[in-house]
PDB file of N, CA and C in Angstrom:
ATOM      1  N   UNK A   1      50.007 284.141 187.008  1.00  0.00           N
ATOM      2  CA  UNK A   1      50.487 284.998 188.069  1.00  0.00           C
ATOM      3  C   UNK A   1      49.373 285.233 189.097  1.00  0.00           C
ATOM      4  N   UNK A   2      48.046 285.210 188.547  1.00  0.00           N
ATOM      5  CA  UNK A   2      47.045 285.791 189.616  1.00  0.00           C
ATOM      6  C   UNK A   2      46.572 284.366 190.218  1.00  0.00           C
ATOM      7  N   UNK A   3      46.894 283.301 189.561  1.00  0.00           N
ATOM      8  CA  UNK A   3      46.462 282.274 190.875  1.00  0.00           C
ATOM      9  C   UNK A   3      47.491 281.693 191.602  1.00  0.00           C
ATOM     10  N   UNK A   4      49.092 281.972 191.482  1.00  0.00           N
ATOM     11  CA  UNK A   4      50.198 282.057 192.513  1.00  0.00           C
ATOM     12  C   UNK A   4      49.951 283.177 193.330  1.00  0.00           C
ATOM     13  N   UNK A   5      49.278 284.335 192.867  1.00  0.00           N
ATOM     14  CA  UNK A   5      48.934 285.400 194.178  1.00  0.00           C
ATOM     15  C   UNK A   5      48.121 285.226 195.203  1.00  0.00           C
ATOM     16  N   UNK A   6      46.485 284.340 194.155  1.00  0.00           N
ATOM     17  CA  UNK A   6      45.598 283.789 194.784  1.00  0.00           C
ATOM     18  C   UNK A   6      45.942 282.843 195.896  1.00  0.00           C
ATOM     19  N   UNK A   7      46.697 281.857 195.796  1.00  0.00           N
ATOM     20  CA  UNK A   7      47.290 280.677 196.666  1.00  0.00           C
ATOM     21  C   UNK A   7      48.224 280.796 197.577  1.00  0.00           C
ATOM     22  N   UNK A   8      48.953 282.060 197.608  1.00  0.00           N
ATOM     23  CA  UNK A   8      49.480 282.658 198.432  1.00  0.00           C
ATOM     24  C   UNK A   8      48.831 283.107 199.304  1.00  0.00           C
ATOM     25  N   UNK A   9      47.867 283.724 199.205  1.00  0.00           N
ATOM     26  CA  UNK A   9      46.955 284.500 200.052  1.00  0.00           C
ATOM     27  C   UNK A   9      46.424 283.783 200.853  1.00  0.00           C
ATOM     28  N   UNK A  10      46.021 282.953 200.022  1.00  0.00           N
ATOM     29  CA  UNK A  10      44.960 281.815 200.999  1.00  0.00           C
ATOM     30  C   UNK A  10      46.206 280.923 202.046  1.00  0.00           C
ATOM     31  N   UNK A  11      47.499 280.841 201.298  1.00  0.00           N
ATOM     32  CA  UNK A  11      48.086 279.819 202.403  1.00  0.00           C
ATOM     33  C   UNK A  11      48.403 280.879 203.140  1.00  0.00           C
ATOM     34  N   UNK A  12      48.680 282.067 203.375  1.00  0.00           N
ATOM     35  CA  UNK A  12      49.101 282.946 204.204  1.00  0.00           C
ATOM     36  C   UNK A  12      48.010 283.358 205.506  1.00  0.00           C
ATOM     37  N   UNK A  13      46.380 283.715 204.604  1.00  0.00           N
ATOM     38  CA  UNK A  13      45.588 284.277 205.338  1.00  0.00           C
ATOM     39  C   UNK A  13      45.294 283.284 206.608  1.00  0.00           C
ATOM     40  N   UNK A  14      45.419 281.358 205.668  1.00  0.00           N
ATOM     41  CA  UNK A  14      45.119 280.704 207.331  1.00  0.00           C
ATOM     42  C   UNK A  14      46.152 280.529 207.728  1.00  0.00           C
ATOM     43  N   UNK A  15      47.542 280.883 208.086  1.00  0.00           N
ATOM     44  CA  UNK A  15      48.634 280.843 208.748  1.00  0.00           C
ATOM     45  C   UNK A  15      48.272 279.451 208.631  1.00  0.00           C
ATOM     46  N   UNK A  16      48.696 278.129 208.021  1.00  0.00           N
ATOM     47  CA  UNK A  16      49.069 277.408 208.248  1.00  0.00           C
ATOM     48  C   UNK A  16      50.582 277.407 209.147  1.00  0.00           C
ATOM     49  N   UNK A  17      50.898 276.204 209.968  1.00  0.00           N
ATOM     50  CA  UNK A  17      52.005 276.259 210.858  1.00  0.00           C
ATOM     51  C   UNK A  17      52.813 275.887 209.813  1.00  0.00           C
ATOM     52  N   UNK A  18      53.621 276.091 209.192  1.00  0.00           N
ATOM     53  CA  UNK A  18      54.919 275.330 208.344  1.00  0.00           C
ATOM     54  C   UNK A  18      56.324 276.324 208.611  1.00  0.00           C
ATOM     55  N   UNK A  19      56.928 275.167 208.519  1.00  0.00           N
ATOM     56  CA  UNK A  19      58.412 276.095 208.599  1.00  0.00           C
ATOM     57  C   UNK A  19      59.543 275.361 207.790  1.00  0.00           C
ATOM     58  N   UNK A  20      60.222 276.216 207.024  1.00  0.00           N
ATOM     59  CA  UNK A  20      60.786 275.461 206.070  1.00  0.00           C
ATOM     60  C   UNK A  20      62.236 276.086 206.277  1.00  0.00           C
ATOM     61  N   UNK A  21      63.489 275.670 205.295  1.00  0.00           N
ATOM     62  CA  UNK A  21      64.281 275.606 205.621  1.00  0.00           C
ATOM     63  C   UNK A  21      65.192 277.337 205.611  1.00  0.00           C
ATOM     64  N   UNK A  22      64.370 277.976 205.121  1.00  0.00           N
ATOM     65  CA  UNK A  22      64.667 279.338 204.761  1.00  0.00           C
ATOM     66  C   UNK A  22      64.122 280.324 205.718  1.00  0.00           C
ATOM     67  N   UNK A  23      62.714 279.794 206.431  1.00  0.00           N
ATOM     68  CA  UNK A  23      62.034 280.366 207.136  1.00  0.00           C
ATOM     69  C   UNK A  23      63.045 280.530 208.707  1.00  0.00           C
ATOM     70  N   UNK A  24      63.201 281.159 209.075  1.00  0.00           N
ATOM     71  CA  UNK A  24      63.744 282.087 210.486  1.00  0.00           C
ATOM     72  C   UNK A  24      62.704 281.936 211.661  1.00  0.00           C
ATOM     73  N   UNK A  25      62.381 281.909 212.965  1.00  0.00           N
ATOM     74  CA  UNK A  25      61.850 281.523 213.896  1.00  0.00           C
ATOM     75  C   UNK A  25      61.177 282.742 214.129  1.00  0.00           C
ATOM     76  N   UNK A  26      59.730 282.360 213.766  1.00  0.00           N
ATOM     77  CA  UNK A  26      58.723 283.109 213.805  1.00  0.00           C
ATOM     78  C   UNK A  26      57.767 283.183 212.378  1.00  0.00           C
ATOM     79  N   UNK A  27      58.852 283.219 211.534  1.00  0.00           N
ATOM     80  CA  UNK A  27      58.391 283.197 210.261  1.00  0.00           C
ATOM     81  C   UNK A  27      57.449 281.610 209.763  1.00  0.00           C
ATOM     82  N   UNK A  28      56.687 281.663 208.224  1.00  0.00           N
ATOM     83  CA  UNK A  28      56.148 280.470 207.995  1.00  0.00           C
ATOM     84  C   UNK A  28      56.377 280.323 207.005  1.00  0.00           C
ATOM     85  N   UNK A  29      56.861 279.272 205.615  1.00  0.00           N
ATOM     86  CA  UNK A  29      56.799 278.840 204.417  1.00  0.00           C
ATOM     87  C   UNK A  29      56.329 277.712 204.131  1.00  0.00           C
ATOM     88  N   UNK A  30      56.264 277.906 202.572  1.00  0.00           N
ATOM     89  CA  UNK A  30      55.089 276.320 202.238  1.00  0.00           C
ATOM     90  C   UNK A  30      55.816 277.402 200.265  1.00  0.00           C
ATOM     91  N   UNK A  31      55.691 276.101 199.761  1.00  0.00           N
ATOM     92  CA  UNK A  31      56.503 275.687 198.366  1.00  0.00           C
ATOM     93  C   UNK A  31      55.410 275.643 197.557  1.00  0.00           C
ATOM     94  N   UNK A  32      55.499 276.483 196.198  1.00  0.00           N
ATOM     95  CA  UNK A  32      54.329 276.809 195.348  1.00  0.00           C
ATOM     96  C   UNK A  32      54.877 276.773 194.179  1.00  0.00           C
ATOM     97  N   UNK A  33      54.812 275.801 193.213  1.00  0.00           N
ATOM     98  CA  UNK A  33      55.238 275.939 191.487  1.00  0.00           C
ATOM     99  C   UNK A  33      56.540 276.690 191.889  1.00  0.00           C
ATOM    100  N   UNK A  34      57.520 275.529 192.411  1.00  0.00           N
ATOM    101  CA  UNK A  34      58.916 276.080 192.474  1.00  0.00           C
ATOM    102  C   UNK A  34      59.911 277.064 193.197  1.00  0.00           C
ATOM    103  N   UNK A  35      58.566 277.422 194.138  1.00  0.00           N
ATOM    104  CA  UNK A  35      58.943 279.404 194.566  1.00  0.00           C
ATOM    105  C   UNK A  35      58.503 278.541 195.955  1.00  0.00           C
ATOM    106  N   UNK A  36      59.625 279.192 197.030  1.00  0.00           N
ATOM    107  CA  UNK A  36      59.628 278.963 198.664  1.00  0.00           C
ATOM    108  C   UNK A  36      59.060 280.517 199.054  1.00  0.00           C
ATOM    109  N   UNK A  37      57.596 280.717 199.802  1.00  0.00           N
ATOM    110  CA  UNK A  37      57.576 281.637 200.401  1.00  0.00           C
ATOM    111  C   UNK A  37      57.834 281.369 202.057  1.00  0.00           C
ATOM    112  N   UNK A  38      58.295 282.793 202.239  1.00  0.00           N
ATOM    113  CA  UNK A  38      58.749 282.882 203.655  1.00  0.00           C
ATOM    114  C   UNK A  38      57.653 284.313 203.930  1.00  0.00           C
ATOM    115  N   UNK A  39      56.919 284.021 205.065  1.00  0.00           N
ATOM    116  CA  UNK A  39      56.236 285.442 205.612  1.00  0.00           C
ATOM    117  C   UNK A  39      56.141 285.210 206.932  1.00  0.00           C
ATOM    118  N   UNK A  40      55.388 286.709 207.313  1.00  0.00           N
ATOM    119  CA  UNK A  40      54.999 286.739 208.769  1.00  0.00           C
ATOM    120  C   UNK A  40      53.529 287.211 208.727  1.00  0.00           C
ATOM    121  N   UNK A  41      52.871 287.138 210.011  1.00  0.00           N
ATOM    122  CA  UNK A  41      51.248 287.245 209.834  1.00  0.00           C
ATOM    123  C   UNK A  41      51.499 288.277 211.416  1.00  0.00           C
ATOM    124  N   UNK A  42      51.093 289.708 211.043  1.00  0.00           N
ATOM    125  CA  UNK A  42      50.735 290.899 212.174  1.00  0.00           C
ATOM    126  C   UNK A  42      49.366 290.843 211.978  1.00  0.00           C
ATOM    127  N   UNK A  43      49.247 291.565 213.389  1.00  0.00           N
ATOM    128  CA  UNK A  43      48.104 292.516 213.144  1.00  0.00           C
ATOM    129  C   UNK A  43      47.902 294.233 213.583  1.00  0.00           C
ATOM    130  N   UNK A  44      47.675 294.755 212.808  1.00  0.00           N
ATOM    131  CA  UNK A  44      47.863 296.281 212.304  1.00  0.00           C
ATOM    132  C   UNK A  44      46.759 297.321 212.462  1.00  0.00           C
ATOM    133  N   UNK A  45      45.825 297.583 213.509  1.00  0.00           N
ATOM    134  CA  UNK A  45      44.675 298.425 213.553  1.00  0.00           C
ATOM    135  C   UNK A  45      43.199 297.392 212.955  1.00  0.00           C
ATOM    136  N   UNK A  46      43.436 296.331 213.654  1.00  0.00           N
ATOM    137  CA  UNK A  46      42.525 295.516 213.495  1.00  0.00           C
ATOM    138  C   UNK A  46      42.634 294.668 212.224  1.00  0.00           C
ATOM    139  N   UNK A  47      43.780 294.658 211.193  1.00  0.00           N
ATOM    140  CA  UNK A  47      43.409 294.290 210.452  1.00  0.00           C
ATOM    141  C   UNK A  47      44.791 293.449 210.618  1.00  0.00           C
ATOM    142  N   UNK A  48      44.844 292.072 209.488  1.00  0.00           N
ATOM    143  CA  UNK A  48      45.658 291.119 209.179  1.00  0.00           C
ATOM    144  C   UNK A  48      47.113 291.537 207.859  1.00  0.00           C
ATOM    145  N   UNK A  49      47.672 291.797 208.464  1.00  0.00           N
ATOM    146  CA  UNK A  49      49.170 292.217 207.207  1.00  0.00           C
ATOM    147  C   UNK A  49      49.894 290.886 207.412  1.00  0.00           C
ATOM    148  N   UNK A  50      50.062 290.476 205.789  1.00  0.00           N
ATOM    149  CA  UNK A  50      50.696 289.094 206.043  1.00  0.00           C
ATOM    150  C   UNK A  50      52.232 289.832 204.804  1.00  0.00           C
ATOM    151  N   UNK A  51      53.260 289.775 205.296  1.00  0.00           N
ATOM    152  CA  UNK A  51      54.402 289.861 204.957  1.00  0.00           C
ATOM    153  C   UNK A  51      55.541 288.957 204.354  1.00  0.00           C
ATOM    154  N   UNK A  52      56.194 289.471 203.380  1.00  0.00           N
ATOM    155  CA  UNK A  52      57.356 288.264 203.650  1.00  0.00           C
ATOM    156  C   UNK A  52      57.778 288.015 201.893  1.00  0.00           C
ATOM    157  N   UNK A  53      58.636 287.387 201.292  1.00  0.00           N
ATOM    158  CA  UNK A  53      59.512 287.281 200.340  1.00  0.00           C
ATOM    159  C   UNK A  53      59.354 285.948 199.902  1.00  0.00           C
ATOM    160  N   UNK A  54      59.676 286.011 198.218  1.00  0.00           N
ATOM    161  CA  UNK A  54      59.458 284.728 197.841  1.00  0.00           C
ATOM    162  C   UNK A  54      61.300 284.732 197.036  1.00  0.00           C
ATOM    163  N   UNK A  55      61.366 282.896 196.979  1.00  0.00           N
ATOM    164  CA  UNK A  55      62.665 283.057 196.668  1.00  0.00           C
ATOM    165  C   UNK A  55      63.245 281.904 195.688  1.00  0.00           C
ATOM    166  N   UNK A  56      63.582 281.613 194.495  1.00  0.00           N
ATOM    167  CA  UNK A  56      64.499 282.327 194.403  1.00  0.00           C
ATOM    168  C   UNK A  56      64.163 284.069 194.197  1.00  0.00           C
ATOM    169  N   UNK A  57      64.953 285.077 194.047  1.00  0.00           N
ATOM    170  CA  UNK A  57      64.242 285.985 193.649  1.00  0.00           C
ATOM    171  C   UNK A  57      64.413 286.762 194.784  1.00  0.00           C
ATOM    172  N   UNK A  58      63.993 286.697 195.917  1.00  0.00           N
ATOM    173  CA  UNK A  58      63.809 287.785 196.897  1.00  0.00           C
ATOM    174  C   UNK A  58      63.174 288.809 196.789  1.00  0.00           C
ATOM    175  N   UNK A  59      61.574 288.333 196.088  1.00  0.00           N
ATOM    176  CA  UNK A  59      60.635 289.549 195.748  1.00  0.00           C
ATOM    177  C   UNK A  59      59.545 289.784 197.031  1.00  0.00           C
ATOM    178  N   UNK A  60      59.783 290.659 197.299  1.00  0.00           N
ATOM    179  CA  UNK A  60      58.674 290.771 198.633  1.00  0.00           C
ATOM    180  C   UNK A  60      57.482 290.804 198.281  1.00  0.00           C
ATOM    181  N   UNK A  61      56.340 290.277 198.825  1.00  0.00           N
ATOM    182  CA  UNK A  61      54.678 290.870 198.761  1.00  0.00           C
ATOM    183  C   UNK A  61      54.342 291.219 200.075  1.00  0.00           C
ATOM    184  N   UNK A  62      53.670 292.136 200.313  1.00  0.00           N
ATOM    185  CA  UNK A  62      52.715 292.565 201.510  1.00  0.00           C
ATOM    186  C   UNK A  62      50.772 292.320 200.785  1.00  0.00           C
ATOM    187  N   UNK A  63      50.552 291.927 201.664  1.00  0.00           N
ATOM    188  CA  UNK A  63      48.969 291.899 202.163  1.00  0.00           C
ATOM    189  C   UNK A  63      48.123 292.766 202.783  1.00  0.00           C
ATOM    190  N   UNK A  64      47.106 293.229 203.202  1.00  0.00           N
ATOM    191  CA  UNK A  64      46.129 293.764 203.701  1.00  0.00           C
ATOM    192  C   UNK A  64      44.879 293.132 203.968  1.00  0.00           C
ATOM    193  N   UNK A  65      44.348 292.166 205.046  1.00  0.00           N
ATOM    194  CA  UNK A  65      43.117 292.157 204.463  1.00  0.00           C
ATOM    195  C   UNK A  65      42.033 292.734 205.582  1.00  0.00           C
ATOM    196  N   UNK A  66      41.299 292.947 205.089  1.00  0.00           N
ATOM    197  CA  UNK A  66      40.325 293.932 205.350  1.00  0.00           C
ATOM    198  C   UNK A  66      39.085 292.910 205.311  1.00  0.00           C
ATOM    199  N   UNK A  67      38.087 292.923 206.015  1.00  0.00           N
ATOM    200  CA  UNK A  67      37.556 292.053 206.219  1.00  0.00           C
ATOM    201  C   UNK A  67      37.225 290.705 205.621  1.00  0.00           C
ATOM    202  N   UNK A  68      36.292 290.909 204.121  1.00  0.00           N
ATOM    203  CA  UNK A  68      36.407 289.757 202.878  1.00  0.00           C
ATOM    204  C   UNK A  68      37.192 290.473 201.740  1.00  0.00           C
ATOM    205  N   UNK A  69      38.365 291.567 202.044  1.00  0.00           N
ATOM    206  CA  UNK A  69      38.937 292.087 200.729  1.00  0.00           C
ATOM    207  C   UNK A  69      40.370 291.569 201.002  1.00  0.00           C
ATOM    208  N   UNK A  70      41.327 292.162 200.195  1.00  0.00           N
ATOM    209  CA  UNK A  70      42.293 291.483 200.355  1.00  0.00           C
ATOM    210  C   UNK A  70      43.683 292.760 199.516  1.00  0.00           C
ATOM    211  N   UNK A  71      44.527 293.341 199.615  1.00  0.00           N
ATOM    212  CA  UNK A  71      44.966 294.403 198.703  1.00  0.00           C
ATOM    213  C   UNK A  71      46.477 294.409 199.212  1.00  0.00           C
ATOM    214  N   UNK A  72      46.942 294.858 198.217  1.00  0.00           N
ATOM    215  CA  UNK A  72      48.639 294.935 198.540  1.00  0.00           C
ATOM    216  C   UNK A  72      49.694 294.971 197.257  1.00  0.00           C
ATOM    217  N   UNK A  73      50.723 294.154 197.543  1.00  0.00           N
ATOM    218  CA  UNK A  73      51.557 294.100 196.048  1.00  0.00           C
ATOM    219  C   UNK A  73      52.446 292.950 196.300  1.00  0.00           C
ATOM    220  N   UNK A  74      52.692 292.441 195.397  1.00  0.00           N
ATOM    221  CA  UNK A  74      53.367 291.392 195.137  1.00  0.00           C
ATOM    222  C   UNK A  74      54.916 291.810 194.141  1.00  0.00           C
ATOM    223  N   UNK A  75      56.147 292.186 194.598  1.00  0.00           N
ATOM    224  CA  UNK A  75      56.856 292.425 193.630  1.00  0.00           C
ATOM    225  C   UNK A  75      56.511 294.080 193.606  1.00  0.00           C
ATOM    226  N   UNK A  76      56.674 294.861 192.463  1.00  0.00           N
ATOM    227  CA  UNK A  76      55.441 296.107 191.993  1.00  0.00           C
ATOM    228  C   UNK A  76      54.650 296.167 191.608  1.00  0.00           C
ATOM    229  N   UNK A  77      53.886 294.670 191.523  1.00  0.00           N
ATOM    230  CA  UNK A  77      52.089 294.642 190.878  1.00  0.00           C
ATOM    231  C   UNK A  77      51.494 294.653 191.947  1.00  0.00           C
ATOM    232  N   UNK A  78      50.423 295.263 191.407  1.00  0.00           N
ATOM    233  CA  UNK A  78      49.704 296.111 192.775  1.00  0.00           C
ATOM    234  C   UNK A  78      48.649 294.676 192.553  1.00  0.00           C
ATOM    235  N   UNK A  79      47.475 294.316 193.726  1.00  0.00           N
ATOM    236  CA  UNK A  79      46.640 293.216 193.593  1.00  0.00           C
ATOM    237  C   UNK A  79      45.656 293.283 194.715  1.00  0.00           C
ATOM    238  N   UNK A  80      44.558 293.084 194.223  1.00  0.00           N
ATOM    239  CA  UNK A  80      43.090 292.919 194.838  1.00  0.00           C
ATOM    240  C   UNK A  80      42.135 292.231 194.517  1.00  0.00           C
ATOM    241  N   UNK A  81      42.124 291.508 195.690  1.00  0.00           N
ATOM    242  CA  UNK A  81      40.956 290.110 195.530  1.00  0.00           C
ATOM    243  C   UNK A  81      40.132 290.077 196.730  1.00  0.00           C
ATOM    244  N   UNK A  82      39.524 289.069 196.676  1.00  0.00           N
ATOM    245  CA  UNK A  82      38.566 288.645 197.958  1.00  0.00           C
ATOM    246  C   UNK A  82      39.134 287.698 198.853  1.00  0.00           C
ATOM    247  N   UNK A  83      39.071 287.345 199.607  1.00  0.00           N
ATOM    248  CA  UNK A  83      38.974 286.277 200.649  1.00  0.00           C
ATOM    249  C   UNK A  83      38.712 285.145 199.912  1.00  0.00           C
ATOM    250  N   UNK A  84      37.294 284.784 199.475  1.00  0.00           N
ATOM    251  CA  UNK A  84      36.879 283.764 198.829  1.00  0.00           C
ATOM    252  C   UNK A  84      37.737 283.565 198.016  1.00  0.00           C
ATOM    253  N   UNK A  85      38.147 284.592 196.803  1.00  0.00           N
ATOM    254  CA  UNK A  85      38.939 284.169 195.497  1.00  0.00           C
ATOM    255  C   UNK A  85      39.921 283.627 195.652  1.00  0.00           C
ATOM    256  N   UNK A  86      40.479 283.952 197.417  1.00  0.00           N
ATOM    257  CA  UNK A  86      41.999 282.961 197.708  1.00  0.00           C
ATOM    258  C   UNK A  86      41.896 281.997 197.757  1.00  0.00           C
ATOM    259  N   UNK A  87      40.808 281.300 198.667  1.00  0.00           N
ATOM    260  CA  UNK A  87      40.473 280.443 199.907  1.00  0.00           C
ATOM    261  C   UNK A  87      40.047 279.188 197.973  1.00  0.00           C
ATOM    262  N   UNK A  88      39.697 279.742 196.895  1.00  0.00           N
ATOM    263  CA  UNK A  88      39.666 278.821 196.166  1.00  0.00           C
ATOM    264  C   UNK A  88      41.157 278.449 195.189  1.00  0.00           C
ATOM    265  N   UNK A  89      42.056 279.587 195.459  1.00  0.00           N
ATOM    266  CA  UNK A  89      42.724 278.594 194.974  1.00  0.00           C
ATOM    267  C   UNK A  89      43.702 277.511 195.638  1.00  0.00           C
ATOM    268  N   UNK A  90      43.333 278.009 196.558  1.00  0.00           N
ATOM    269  CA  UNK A  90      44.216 276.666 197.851  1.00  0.00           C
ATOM    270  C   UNK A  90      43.835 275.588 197.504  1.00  0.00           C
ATOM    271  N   UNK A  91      45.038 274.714 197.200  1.00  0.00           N
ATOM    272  CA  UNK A  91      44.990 273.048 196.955  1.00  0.00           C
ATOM    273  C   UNK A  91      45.443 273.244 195.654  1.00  0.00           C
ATOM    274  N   UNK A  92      45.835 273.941 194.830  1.00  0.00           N
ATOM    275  CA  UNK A  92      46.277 273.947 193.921  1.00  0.00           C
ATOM    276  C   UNK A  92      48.253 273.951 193.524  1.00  0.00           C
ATOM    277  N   UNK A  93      48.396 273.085 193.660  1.00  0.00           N
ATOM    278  CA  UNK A  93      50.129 272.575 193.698  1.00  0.00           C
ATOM    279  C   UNK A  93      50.304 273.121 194.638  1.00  0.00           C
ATOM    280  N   UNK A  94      50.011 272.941 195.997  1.00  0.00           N
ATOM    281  CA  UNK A  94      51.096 274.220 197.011  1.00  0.00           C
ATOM    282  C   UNK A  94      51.353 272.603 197.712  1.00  0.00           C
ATOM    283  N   UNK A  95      52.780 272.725 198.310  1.00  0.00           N
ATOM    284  CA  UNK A  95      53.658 271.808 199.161  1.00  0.00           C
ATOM    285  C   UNK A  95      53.841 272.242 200.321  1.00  0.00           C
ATOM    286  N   UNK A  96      53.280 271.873 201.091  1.00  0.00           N
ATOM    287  CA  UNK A  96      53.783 271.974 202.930  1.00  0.00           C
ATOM    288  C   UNK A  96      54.820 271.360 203.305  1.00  0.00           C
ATOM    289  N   UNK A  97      55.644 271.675 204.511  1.00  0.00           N
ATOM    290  CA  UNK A  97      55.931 270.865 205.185  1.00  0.00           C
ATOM    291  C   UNK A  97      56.097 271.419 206.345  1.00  0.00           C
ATOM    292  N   UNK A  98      56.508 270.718 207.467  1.00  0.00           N
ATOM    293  CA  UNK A  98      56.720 271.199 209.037  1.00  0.00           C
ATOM    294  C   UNK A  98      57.492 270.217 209.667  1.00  0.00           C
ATOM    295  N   UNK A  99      58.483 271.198 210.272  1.00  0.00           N
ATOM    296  CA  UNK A  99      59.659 270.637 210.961  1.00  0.00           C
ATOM    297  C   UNK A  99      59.555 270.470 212.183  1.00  0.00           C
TER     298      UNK A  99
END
């Protein structure tokens, strides 16, 4: 669970461009061990809130990150990592694509 959170983060924090078939115009997804996330990337009093639902399921996570921290919830598990701890698990089964 904590390195599908990890890999989320990281594909979220660099907004890769992807848009998938669930994703809505504006929104971005990319395919992780079976699960389509769909989010959005604000910015909120200087800081980065990356938003958005994974599916099947329709479990939301929100983000926070704060400079090299990272905090929020996934579902109702609450979660806090670093920047770095994301940025390593990227490349780990995640599927892009772009339309």
């Amino acid at each position: 669970m904590r390195k599908t959170i990890l890999t989320l983060a990281a594909i979220a924090a660099t907004a890769i461009p992807t848009v998938g078939a669930v994703a809505a115009e504006g929104e971005k997804s990319f395919v992780h061990e079976g699960s389509t996330y769909v989010y959005t990337r604000t910015n909120a009093n200087g800081q980065a809130v990356i938003e958005g639902r994974r599916y099947p399921g329709n479990e939301p996570f929100r983000f926070v990150v704060k400079g090299h921290r990272v905090t929020g919830t996934t579902g109702n598990t609450q979660v806090s990592f670093t920047t770095d701890e994301a940025r390593g698990a990227l490349g780990s089964g995640v599927e892009t694509s772009a339309r």
